[in-house]
C-alpha atoms as a PDB file:
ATOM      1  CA  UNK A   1      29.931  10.572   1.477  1.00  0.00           C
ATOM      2  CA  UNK A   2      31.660   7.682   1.102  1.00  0.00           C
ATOM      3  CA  UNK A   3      35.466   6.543   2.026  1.00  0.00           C
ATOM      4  CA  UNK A   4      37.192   4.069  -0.476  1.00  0.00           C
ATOM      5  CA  UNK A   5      40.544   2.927  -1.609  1.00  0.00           C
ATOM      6  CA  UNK A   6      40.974   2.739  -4.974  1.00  0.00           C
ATOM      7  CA  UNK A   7      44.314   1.727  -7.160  1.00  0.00           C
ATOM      8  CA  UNK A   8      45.730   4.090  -8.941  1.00  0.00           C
ATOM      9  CA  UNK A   9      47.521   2.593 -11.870  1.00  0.00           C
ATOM     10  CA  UNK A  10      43.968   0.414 -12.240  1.00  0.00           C
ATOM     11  CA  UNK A  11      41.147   2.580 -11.182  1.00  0.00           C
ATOM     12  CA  UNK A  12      39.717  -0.275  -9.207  1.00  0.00           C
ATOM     13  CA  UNK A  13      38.274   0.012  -5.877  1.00  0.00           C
ATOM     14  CA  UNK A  14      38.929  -2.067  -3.144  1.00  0.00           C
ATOM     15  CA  UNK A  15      35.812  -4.726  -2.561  1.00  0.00           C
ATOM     16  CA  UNK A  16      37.350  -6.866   0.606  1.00  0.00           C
ATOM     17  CA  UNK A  17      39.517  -9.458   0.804  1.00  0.00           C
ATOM     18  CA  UNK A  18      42.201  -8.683  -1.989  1.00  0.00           C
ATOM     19  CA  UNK A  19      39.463  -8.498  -4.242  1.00  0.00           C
ATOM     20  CA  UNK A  20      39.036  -5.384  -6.659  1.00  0.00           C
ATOM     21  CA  UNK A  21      36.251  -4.126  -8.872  1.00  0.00           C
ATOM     22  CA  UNK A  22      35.304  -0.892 -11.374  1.00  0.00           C
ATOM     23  CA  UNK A  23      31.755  -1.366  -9.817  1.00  0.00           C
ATOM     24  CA  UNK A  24      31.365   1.767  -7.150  1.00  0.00           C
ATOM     25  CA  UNK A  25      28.079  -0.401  -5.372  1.00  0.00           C
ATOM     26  CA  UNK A  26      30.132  -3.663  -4.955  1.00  0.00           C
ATOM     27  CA  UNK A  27      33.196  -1.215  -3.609  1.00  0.00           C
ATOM     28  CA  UNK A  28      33.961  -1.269   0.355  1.00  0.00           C
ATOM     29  CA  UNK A  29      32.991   1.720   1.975  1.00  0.00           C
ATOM     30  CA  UNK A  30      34.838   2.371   4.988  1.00  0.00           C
ATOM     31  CA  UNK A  31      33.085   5.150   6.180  1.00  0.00           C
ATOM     32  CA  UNK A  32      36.367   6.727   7.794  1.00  0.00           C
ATOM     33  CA  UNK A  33      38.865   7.818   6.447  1.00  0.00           C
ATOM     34  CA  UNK A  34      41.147   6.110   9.556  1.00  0.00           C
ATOM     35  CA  UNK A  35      39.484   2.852   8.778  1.00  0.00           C
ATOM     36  CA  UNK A  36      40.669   2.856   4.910  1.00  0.00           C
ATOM     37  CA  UNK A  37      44.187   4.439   5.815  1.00  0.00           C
ATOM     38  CA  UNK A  38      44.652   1.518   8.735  1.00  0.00           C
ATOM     39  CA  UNK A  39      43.766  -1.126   6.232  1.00  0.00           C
ATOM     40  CA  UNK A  40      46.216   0.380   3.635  1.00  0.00           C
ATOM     41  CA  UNK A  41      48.976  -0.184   6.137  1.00  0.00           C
ATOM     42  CA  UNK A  42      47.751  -3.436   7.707  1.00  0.00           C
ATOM     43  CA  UNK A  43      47.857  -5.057   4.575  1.00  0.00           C
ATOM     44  CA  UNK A  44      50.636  -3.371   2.529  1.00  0.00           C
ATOM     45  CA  UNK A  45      48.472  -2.225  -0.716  1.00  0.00           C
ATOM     46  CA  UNK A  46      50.552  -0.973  -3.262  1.00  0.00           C
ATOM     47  CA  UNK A  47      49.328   2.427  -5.539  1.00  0.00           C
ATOM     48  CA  UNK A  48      46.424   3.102  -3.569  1.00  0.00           C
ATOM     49  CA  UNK A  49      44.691   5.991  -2.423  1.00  0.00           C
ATOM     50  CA  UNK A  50      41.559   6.738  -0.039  1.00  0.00           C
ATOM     51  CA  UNK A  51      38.600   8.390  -2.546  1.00  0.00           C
ATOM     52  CA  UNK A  52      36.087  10.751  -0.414  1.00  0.00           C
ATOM     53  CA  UNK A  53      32.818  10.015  -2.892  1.00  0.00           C
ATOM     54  CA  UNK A  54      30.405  12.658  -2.577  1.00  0.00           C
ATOM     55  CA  UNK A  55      27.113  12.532  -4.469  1.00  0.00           C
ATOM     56  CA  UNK A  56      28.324  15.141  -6.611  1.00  0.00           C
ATOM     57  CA  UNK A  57      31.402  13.565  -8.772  1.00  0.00           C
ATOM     58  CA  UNK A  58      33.039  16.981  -8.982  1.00  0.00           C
ATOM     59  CA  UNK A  59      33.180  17.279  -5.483  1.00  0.00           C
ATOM     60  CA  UNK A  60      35.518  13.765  -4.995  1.00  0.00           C
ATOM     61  CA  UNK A  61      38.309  14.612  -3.041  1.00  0.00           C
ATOM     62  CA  UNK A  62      41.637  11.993  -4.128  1.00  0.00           C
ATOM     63  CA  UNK A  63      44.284  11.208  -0.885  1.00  0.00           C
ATOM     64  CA  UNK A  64      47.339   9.913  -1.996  1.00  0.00           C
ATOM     65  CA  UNK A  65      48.664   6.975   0.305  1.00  0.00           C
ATOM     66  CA  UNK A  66      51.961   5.914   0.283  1.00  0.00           C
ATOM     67  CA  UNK A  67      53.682   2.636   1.028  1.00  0.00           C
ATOM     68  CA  UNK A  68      55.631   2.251   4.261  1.00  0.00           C
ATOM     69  CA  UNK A  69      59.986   2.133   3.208  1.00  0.00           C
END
C-alpha cells in the first residue's frame, strides 16, 4: 500500500516540495498515513486528501482532509 496526498480539484499527487504530478511513480509516498496528514497541516495544502493505493485500484480508499479555520 501506499499513502499519498493528492488534490482534489486537480487529481495531482503531491511529488515534494510544492511540486505536483499525474505520474503515480514520481508521487511521494509517505508510507503513513500520520506522515501525509502532518504535512497537510504543516504546510497549509488546500483541496487535498490522503489516497491509501493498494495494488488493486478498486480497493483505493479516498480521506478527505480539511483545511485548518
Amino acid at each position: 500500500m501506499k499513502v499519498l496526498l493528492r488534490k482534489r480539484k486537480t487529481d495531482l499527487y503531491y511529488a515534494g516540495a510544492d511540486r505536483w504530478t499525474s505520474d503515480l511513480k514520481q508521487a511521494q509516498d509517505f508510507d503513513q498515513v500520520e506522515r501525509a496528514v502532518q504535512l497537510h497541516r504543516e504546510e497549509q495544502l488546500p483541496d487535498a486528501e490522503v489516497v491509501l493505493r493498494f495494488d488493486d485500484p478498486a480497493c483505493d480508499a479516498i480521506l478527505p482532509l480539511r483545511t485548518s479555520v
